[in-house]
C-alpha atoms as a PDB file:
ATOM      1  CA  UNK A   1       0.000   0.000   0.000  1.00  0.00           C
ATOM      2  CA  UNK A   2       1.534   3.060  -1.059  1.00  0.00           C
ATOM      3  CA  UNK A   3       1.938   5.717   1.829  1.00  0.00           C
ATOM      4  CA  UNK A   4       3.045   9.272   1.616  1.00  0.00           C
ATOM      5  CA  UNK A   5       6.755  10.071   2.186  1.00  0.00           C
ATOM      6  CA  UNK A   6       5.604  13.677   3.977  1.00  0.00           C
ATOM      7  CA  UNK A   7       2.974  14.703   5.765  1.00  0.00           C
ATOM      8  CA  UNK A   8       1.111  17.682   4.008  1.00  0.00           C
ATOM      9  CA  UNK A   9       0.953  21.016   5.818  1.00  0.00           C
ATOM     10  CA  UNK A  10      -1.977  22.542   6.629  1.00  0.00           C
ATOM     11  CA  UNK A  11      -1.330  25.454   4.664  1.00  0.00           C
ATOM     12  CA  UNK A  12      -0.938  23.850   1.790  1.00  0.00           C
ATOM     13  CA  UNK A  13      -4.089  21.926   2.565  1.00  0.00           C
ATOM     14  CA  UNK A  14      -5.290  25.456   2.750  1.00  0.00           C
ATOM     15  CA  UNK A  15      -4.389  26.605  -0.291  1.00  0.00           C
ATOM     16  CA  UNK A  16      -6.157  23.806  -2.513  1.00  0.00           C
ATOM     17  CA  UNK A  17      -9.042  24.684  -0.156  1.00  0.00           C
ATOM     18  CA  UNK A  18      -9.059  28.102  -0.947  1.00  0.00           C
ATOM     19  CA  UNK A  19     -12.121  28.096  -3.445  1.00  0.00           C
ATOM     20  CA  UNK A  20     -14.457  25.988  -1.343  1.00  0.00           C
ATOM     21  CA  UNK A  21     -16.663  28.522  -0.061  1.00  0.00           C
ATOM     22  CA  UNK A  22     -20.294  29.385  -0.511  1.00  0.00           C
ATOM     23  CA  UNK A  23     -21.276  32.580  -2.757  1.00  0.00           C
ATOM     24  CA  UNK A  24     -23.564  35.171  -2.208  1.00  0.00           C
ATOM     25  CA  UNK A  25     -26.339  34.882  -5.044  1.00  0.00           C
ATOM     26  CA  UNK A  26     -26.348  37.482  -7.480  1.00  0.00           C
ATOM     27  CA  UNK A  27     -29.817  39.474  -7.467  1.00  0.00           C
ATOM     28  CA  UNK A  28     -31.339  41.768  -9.837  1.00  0.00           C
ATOM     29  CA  UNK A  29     -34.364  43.859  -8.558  1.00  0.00           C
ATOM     30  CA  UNK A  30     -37.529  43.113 -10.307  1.00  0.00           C
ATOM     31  CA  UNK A  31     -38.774  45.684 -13.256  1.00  0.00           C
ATOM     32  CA  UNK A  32     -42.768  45.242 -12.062  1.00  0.00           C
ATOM     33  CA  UNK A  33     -42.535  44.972  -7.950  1.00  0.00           C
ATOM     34  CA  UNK A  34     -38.981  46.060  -6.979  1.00  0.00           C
ATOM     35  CA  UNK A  35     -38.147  42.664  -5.064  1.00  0.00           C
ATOM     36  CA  UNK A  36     -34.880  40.957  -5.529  1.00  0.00           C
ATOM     37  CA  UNK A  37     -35.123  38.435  -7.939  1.00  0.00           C
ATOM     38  CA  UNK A  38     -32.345  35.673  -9.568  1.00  0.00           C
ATOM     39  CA  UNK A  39     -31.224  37.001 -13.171  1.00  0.00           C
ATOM     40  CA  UNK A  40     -33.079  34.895 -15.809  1.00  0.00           C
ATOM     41  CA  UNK A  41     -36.335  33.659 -13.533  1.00  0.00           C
ATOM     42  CA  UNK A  42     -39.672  34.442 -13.139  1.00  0.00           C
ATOM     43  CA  UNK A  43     -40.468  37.120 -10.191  1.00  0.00           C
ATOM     44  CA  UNK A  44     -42.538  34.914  -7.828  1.00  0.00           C
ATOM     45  CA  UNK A  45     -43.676  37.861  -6.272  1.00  0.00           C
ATOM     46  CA  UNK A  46     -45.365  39.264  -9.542  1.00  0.00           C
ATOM     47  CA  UNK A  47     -45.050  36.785 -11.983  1.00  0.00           C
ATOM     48  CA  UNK A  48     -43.411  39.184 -14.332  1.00  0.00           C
ATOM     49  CA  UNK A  49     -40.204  38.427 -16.647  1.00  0.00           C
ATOM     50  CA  UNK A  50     -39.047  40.926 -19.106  1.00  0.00           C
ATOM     51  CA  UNK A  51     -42.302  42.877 -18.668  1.00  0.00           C
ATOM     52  CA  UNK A  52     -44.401  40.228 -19.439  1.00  0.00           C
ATOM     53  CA  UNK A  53     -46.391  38.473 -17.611  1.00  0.00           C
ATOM     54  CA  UNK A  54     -45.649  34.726 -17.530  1.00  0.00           C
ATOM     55  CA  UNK A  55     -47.621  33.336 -14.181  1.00  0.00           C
ATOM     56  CA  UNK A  56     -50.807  34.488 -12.975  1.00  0.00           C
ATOM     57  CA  UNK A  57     -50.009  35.123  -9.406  1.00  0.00           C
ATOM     58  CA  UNK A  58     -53.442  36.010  -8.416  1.00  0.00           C
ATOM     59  CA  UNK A  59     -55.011  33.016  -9.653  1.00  0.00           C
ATOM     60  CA  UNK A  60     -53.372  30.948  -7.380  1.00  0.00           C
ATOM     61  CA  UNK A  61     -54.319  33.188  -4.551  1.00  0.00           C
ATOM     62  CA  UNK A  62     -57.496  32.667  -2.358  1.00  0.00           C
ATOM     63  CA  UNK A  63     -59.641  35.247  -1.900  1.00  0.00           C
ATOM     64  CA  UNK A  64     -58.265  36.572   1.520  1.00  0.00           C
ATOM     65  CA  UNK A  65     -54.815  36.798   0.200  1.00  0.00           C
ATOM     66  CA  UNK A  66     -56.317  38.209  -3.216  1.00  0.00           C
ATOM     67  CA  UNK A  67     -57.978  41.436  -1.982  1.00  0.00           C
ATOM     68  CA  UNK A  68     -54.157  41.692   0.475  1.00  0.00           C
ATOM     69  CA  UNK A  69     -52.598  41.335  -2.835  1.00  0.00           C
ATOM     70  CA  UNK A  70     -54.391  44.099  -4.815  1.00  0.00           C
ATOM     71  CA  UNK A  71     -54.395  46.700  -2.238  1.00  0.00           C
ATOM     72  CA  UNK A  72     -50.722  46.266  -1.911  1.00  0.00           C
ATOM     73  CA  UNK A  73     -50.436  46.914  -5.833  1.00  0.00           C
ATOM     74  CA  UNK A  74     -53.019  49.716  -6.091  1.00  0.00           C
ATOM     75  CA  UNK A  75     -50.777  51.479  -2.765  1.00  0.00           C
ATOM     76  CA  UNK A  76     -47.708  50.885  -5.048  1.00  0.00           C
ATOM     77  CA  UNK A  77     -49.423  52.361  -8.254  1.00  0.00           C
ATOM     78  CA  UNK A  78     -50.629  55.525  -6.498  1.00  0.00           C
ATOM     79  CA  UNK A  79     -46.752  56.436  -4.862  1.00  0.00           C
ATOM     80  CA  UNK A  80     -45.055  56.368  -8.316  1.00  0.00           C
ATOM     81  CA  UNK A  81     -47.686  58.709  -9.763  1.00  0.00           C
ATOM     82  CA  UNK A  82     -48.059  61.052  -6.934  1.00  0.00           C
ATOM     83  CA  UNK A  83     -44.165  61.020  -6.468  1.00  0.00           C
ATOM     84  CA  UNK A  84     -42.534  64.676  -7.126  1.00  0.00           C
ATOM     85  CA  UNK A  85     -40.149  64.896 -10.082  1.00  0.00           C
ATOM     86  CA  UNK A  86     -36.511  65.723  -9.262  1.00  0.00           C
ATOM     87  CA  UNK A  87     -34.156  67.773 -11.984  1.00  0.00           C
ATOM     88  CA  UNK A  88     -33.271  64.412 -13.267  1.00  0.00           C
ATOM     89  CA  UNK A  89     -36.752  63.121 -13.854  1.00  0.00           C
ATOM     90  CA  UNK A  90     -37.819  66.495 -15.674  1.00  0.00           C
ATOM     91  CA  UNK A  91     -34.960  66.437 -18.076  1.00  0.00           C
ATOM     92  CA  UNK A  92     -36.075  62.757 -18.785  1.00  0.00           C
ATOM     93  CA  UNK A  93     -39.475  63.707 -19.298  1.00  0.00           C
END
């Protein structure tokens, strides 16, 4: 049986451990809701992906969580309109 002729240090165990560690995910806000969503999915909040929408999220809803659900969007609707313009949004406009 073949055995090792030096022991390995524990830096140099170190060192071919060096890229074993866990990554934080990268997250792109969603263009509909705003919530942080993996690049190349499906918003699960929304249901939106490249401005279209792709799930009904409401469907699946029951009726409780349904009338939650559009008061939340019809709160989020009325704060972008009503929001005042800075000098950057006039010169866009």
């Amino acid at each position: 049986m073949g055995v090792p002729k030096q022991r390995k240090t524990k830096g140099r165990r170190n060192q071919r451990r060096s890229h074993i560690y866990l990554k934080e995910p990268k997250l792109i806000r969603c263009s509909k809701c705003g919530k942080p969503v993996l690049p190349h999915t499906v918003c699960q909040n929304c249901g939106y992906y490249k401005g279209e929408e792709i799930i009904d999220v409401m469907k699946k809803l029951t009726k409780k969580e349904k009338k939650k659900k559009e008061k939340e969007i019809a709160l989020k609707e009325k704060e972008e309109k009503s929001k005042p313009l800075s000098m950057e949004g006039l010169s866009q406009k």
